[in-house]
PDB file of N, CA and C in Angstrom:
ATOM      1  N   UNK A   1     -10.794  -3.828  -7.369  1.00  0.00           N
ATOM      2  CA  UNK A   1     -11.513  -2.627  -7.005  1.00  0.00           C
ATOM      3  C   UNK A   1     -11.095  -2.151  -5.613  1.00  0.00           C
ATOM      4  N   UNK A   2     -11.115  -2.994  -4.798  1.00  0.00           N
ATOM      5  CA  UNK A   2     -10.909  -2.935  -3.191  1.00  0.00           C
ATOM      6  C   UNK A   2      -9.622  -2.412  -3.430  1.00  0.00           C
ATOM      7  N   UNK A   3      -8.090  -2.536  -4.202  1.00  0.00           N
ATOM      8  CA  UNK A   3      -6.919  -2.011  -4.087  1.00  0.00           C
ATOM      9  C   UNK A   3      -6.956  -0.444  -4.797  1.00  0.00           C
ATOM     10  N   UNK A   4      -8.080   0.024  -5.753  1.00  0.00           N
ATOM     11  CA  UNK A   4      -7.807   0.782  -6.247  1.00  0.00           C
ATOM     12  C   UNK A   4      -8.371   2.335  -4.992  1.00  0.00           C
ATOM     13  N   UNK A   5      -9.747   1.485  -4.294  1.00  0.00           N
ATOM     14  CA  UNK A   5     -10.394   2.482  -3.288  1.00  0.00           C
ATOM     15  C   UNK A   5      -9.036   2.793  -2.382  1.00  0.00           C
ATOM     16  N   UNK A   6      -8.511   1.717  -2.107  1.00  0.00           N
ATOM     17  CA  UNK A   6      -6.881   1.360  -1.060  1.00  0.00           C
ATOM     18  C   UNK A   6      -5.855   2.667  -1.467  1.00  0.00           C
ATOM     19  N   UNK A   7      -5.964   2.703  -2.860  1.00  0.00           N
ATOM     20  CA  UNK A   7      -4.818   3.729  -2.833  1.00  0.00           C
ATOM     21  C   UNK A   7      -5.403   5.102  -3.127  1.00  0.00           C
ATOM     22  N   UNK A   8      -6.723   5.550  -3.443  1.00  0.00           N
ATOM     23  CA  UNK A   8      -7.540   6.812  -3.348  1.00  0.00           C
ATOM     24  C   UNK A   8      -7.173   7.295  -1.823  1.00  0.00           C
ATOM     25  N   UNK A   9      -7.691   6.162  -0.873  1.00  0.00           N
ATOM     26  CA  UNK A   9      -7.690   6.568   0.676  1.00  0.00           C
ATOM     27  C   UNK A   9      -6.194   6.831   0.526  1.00  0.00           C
ATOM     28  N   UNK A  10      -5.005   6.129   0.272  1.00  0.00           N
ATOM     29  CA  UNK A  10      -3.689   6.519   0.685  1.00  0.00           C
ATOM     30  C   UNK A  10      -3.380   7.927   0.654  1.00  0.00           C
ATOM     31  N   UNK A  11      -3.916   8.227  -1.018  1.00  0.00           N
ATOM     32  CA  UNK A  11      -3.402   9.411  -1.370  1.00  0.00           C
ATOM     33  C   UNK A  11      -4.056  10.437  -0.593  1.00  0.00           C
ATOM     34  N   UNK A  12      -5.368  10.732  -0.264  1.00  0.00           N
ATOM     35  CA  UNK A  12      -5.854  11.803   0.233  1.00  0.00           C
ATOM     36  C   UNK A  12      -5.323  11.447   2.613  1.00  0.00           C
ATOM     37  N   UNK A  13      -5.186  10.296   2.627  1.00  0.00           N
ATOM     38  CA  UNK A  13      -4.119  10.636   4.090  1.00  0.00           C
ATOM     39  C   UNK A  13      -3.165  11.316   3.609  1.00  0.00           C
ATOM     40  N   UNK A  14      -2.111  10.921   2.938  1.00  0.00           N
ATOM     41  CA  UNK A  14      -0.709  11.634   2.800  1.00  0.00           C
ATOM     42  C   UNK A  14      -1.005  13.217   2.516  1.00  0.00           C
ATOM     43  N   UNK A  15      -1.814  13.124   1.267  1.00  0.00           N
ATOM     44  CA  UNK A  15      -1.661  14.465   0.960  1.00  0.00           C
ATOM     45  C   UNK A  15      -2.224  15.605   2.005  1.00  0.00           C
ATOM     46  N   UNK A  16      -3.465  15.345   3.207  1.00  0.00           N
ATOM     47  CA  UNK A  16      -4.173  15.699   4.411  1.00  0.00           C
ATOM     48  C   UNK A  16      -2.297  15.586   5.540  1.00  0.00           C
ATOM     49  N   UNK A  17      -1.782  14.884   5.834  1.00  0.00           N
ATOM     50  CA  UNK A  17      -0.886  14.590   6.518  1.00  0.00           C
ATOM     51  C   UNK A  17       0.189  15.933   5.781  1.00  0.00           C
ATOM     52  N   UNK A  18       0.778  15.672   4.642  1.00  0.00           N
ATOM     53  CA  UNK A  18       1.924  16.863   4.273  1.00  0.00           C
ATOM     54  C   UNK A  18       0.975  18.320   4.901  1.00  0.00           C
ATOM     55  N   UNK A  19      -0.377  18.362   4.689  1.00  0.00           N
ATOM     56  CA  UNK A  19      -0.693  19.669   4.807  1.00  0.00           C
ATOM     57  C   UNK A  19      -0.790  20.173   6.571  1.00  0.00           C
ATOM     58  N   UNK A  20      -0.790  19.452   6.791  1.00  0.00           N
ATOM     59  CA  UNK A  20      -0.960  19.367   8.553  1.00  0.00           C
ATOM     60  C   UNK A  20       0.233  19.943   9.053  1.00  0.00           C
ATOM     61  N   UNK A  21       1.178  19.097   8.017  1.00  0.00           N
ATOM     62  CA  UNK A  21       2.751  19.511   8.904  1.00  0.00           C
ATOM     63  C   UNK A  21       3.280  20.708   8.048  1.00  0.00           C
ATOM     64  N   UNK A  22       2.666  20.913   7.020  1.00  0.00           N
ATOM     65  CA  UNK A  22       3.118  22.616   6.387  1.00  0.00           C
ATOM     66  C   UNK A  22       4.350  22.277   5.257  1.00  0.00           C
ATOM     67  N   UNK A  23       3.962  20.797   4.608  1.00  0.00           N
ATOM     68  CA  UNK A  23       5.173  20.391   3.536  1.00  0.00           C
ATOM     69  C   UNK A  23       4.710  21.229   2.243  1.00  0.00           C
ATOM     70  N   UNK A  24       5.393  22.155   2.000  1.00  0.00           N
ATOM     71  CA  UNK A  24       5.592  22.757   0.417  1.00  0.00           C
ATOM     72  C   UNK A  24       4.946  22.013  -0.508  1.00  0.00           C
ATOM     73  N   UNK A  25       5.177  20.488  -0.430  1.00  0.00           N
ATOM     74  CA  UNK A  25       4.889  19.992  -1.644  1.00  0.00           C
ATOM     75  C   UNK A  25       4.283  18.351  -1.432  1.00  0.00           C
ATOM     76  N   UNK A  26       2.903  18.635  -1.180  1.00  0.00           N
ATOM     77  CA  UNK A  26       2.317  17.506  -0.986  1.00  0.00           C
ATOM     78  C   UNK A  26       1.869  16.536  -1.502  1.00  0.00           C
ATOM     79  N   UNK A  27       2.227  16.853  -3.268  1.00  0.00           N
ATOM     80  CA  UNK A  27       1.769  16.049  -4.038  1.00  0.00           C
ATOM     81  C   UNK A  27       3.063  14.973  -4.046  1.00  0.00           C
ATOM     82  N   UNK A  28       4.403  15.357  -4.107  1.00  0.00           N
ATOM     83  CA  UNK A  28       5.067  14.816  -3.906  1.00  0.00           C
ATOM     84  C   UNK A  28       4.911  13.705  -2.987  1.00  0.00           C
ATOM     85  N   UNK A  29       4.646  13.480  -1.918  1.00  0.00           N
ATOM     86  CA  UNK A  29       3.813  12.681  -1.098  1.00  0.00           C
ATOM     87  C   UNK A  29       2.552  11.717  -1.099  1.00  0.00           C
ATOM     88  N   UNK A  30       2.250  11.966  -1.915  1.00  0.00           N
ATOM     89  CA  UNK A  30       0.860  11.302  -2.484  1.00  0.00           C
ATOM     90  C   UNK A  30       1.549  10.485  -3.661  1.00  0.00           C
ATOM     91  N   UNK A  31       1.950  10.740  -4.481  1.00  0.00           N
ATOM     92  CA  UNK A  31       2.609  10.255  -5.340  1.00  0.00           C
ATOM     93  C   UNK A  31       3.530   8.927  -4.793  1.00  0.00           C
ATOM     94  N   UNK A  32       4.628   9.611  -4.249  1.00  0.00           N
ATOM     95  CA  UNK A  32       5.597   8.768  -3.224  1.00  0.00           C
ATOM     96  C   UNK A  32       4.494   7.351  -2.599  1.00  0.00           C
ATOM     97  N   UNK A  33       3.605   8.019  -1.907  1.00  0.00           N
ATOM     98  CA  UNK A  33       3.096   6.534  -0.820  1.00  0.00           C
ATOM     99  C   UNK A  33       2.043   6.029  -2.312  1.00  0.00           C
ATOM    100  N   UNK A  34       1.518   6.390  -2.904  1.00  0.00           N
ATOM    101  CA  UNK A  34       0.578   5.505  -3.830  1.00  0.00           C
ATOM    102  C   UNK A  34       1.928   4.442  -4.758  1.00  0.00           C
ATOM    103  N   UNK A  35       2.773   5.110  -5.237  1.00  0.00           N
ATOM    104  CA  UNK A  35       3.537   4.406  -6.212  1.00  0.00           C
ATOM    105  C   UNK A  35       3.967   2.872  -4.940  1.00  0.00           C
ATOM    106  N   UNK A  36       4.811   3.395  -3.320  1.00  0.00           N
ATOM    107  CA  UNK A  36       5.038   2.598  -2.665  1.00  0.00           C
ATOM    108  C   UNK A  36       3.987   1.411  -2.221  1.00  0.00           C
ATOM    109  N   UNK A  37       2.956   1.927  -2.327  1.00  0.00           N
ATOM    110  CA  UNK A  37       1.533   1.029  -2.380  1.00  0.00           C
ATOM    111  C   UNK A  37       1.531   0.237  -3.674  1.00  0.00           C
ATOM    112  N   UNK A  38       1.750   0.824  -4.490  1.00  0.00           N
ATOM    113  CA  UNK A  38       1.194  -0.379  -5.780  1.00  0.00           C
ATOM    114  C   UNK A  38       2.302  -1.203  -6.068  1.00  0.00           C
ATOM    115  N   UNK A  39       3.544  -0.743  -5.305  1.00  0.00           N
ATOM    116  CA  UNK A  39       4.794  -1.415  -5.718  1.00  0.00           C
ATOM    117  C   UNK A  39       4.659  -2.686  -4.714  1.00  0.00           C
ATOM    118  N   UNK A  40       4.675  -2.679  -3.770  1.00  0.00           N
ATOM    119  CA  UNK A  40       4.167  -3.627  -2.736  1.00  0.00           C
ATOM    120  C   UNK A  40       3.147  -4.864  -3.158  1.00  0.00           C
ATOM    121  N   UNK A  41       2.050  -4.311  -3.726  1.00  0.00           N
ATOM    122  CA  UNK A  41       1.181  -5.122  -3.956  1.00  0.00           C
ATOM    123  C   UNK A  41       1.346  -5.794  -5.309  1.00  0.00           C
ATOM    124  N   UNK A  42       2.047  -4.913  -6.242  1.00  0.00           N
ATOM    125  CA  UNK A  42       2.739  -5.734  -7.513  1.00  0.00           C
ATOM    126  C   UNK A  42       3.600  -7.005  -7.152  1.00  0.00           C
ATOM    127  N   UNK A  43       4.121  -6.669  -6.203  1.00  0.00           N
ATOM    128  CA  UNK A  43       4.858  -7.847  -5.948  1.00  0.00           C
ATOM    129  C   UNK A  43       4.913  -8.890  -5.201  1.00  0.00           C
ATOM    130  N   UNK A  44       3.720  -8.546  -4.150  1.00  0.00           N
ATOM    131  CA  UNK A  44       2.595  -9.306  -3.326  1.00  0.00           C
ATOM    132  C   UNK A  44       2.171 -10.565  -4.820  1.00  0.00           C
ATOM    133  N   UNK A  45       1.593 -10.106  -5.490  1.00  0.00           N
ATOM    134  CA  UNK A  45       0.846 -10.204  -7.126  1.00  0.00           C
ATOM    135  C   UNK A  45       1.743 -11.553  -7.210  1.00  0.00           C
ATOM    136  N   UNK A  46       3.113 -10.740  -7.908  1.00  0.00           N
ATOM    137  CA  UNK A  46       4.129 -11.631  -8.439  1.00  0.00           C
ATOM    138  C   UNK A  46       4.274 -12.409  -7.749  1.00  0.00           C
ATOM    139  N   UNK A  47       4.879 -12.416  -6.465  1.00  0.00           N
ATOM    140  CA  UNK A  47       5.963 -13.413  -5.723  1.00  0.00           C
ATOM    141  C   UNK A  47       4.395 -14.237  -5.103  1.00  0.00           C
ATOM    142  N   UNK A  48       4.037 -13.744  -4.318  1.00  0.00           N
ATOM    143  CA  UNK A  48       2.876 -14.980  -4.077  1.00  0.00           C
ATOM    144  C   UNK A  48       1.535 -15.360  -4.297  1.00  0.00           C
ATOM    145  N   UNK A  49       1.176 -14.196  -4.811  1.00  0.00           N
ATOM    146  CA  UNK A  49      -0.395 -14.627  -4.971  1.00  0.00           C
ATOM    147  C   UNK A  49      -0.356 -15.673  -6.468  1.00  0.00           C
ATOM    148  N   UNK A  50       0.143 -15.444  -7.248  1.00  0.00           N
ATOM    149  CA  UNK A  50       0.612 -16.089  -8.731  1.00  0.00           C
ATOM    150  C   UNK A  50       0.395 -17.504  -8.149  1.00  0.00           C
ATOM    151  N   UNK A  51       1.535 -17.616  -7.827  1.00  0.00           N
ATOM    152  CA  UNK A  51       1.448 -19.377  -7.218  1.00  0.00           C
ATOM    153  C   UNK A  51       0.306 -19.629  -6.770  1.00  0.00           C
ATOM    154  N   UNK A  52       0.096 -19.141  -5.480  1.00  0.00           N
ATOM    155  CA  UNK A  52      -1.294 -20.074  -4.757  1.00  0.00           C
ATOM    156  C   UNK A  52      -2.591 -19.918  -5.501  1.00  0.00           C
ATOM    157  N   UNK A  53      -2.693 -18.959  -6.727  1.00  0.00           N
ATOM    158  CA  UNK A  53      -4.038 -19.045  -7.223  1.00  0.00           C
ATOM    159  C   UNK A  53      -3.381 -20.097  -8.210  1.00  0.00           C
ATOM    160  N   UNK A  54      -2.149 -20.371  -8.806  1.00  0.00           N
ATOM    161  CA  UNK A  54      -2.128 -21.442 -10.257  1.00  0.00           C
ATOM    162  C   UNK A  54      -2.193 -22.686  -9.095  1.00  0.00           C
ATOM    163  N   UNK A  55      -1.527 -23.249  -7.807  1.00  0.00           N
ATOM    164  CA  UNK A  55      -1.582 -24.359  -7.461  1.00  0.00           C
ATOM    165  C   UNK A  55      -2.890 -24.553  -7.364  1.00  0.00           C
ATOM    166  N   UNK A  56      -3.882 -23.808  -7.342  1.00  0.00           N
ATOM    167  CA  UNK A  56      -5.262 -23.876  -6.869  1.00  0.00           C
ATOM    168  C   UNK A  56      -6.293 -24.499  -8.215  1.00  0.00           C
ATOM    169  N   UNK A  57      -5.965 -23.618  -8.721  1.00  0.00           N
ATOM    170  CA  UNK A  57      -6.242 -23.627 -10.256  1.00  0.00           C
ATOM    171  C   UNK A  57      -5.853 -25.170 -11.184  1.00  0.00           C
ATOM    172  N   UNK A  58      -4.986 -25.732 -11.062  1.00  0.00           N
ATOM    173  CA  UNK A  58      -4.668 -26.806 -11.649  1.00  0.00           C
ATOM    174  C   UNK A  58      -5.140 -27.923 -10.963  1.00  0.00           C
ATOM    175  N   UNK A  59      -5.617 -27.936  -9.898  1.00  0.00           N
ATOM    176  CA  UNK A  59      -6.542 -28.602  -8.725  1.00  0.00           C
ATOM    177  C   UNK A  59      -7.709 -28.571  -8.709  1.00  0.00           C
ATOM    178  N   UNK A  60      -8.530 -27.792  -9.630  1.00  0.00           N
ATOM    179  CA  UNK A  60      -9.918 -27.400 -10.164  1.00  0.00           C
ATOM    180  C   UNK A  60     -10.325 -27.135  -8.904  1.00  0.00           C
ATOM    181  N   UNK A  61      -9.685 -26.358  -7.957  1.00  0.00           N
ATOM    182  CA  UNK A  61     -10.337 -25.731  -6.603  1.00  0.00           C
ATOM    183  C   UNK A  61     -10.641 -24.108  -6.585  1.00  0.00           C
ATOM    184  N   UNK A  62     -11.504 -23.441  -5.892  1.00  0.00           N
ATOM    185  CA  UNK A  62     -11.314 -22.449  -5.830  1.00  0.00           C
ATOM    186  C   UNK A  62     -11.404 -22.294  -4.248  1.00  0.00           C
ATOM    187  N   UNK A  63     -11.177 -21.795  -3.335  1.00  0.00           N
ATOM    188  CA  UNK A  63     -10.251 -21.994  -2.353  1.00  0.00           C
ATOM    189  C   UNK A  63     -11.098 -20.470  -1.480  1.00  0.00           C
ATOM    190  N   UNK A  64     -11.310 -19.948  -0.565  1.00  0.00           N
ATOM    191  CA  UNK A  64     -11.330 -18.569   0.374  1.00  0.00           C
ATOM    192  C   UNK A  64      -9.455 -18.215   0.691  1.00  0.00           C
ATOM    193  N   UNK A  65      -9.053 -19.214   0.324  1.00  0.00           N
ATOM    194  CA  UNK A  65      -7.001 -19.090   0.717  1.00  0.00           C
ATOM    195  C   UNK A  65      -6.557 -17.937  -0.264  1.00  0.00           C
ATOM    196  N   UNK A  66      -7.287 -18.392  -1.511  1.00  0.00           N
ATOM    197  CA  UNK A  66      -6.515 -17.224  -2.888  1.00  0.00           C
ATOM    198  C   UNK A  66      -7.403 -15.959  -2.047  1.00  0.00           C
ATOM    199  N   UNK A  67      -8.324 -15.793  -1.949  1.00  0.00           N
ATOM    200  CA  UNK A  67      -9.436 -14.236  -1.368  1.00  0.00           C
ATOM    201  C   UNK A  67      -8.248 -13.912  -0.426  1.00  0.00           C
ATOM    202  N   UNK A  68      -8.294 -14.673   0.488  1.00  0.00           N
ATOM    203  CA  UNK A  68      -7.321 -13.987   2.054  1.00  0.00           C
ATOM    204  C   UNK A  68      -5.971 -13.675   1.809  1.00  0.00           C
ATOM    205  N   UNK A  69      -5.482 -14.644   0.457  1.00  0.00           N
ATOM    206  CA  UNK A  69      -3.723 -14.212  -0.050  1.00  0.00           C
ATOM    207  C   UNK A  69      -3.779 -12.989  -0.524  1.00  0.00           C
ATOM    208  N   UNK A  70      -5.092 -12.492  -1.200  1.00  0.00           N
ATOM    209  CA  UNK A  70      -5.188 -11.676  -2.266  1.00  0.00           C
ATOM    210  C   UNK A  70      -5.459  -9.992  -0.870  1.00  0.00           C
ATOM    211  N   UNK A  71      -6.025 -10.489  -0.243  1.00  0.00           N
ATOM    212  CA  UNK A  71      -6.356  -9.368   0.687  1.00  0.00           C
ATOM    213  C   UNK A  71      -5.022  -9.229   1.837  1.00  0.00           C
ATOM    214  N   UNK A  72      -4.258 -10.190   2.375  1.00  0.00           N
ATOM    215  CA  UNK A  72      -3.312 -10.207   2.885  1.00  0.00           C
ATOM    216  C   UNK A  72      -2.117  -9.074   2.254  1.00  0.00           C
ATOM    217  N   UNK A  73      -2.277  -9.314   1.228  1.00  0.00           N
ATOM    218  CA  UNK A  73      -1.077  -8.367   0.269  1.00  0.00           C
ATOM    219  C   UNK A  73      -1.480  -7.066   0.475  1.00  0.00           C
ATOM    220  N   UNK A  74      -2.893  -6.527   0.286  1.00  0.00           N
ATOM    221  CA  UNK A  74      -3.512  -5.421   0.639  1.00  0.00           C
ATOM    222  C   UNK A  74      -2.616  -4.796   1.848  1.00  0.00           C
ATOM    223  N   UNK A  75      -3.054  -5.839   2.776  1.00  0.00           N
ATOM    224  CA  UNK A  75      -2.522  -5.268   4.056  1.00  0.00           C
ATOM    225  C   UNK A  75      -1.236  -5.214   4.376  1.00  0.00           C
ATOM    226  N   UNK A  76      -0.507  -5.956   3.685  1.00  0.00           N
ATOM    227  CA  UNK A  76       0.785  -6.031   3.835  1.00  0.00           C
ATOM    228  C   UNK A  76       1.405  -4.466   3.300  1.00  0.00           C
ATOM    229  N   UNK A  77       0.655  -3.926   2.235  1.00  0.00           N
ATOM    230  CA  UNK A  77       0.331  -3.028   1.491  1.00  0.00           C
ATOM    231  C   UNK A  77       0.719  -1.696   2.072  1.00  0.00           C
ATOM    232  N   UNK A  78      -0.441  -1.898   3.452  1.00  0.00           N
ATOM    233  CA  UNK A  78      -1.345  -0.584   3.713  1.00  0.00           C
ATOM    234  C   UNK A  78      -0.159  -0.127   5.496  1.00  0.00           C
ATOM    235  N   UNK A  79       0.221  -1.579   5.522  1.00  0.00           N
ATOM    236  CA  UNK A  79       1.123  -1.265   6.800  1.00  0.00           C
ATOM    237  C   UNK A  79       2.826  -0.646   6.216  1.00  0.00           C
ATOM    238  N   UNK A  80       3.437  -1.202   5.100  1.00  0.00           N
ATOM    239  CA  UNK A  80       4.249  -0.451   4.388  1.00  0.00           C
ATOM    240  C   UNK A  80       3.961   1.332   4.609  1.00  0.00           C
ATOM    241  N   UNK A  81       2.884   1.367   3.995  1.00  0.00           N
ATOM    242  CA  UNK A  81       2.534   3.042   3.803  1.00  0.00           C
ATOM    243  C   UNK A  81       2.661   3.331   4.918  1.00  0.00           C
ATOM    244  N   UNK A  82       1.698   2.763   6.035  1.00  0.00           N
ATOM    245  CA  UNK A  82       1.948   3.128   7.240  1.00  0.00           C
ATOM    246  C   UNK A  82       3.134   3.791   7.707  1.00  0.00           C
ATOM    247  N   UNK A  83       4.382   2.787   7.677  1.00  0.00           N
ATOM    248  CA  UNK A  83       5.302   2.680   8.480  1.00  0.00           C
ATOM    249  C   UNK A  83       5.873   3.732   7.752  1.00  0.00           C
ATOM    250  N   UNK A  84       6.339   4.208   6.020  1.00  0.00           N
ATOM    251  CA  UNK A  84       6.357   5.077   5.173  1.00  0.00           C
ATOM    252  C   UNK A  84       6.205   6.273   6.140  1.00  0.00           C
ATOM    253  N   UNK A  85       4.726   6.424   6.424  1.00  0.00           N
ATOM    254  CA  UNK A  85       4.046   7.591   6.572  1.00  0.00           C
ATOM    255  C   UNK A  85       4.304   8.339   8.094  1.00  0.00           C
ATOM    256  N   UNK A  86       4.759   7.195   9.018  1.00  0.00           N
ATOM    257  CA  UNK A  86       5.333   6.971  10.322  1.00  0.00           C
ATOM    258  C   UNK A  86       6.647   7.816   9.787  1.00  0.00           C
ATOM    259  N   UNK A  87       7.632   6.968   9.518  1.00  0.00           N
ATOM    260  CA  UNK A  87       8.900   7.805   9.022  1.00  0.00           C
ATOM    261  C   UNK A  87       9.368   9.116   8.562  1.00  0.00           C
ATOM    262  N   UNK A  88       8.141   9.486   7.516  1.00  0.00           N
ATOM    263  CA  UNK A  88       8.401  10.900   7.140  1.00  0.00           C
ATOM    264  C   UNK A  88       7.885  11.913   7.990  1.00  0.00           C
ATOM    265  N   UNK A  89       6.766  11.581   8.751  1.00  0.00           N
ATOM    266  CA  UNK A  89       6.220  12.386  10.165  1.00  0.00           C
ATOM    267  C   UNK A  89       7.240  12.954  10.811  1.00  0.00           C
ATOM    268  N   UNK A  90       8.160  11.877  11.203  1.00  0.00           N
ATOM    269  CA  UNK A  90       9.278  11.601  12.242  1.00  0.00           C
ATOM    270  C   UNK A  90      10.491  12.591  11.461  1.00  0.00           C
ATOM    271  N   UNK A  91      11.006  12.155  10.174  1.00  0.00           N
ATOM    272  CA  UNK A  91      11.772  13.234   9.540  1.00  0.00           C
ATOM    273  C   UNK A  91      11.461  14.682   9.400  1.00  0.00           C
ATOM    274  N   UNK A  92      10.039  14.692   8.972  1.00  0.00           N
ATOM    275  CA  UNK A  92       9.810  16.213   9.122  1.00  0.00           C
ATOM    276  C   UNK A  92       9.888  17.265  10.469  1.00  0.00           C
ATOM    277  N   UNK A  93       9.113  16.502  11.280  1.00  0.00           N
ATOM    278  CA  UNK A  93       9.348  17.088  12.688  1.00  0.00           C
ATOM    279  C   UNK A  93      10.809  17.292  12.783  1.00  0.00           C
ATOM    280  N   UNK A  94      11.576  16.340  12.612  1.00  0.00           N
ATOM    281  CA  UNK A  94      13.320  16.393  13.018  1.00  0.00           C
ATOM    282  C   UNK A  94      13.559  18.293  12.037  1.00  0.00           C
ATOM    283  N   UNK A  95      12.725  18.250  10.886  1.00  0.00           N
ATOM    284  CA  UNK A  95      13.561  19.465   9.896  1.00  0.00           C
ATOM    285  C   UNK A  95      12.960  20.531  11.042  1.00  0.00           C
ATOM    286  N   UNK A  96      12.140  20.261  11.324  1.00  0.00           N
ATOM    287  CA  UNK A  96      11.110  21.732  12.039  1.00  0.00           C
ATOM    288  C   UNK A  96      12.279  22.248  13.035  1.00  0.00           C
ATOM    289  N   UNK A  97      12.269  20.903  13.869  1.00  0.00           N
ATOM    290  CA  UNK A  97      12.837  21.301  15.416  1.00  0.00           C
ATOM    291  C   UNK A  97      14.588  22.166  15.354  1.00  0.00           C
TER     292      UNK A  97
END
């Protein structure tokens, strides 16, 4: 639930952000950083959270480690977009000037 609110907020920054700077096409943008968001965290998913919840799991533990792996990816997530969202700022201004 917490990743799905994660990428509602993404989309309405980006798409608030293209309109600020006067981008033609802001959906394009919203699109762009949500897909880069879920792609991130898909693979957050895959590559590590998988493991540390099965090592956990076969240990009959349940752990606050899988919660913080699981929220870590979030953020790992949300600073991607960031830096994303950093970049195209920086490109657009460059088209303006």
């Amino acid at each position: 639930m917490i990743g799905g609110l994660m990428a509602v907020a993404i989309a309405v920054w980006f798409y608030r952000t293209a309109i600020q700077i006067h981008d033609p096409k802001p959906f394009v943008w919203v699109f762009n950083s949500v897909a880069a968001y879920y792609l991130v965290v898909f693979l957050w998913w895959f590559l590590v959270l998988r493991q540390v919840s099965a090592s956990f799991h076969h240990k009959g533990e349940f752990s606050t480690l899988i919660l913080l792996t699981e929220l870590a990816g979030y953020a790992l997530a949300l600073l991607v977009v960031w830096l994303i969202r950093k970049r195209w700022v920086a490109s657009a201004a460059g088209r303006v000037s």
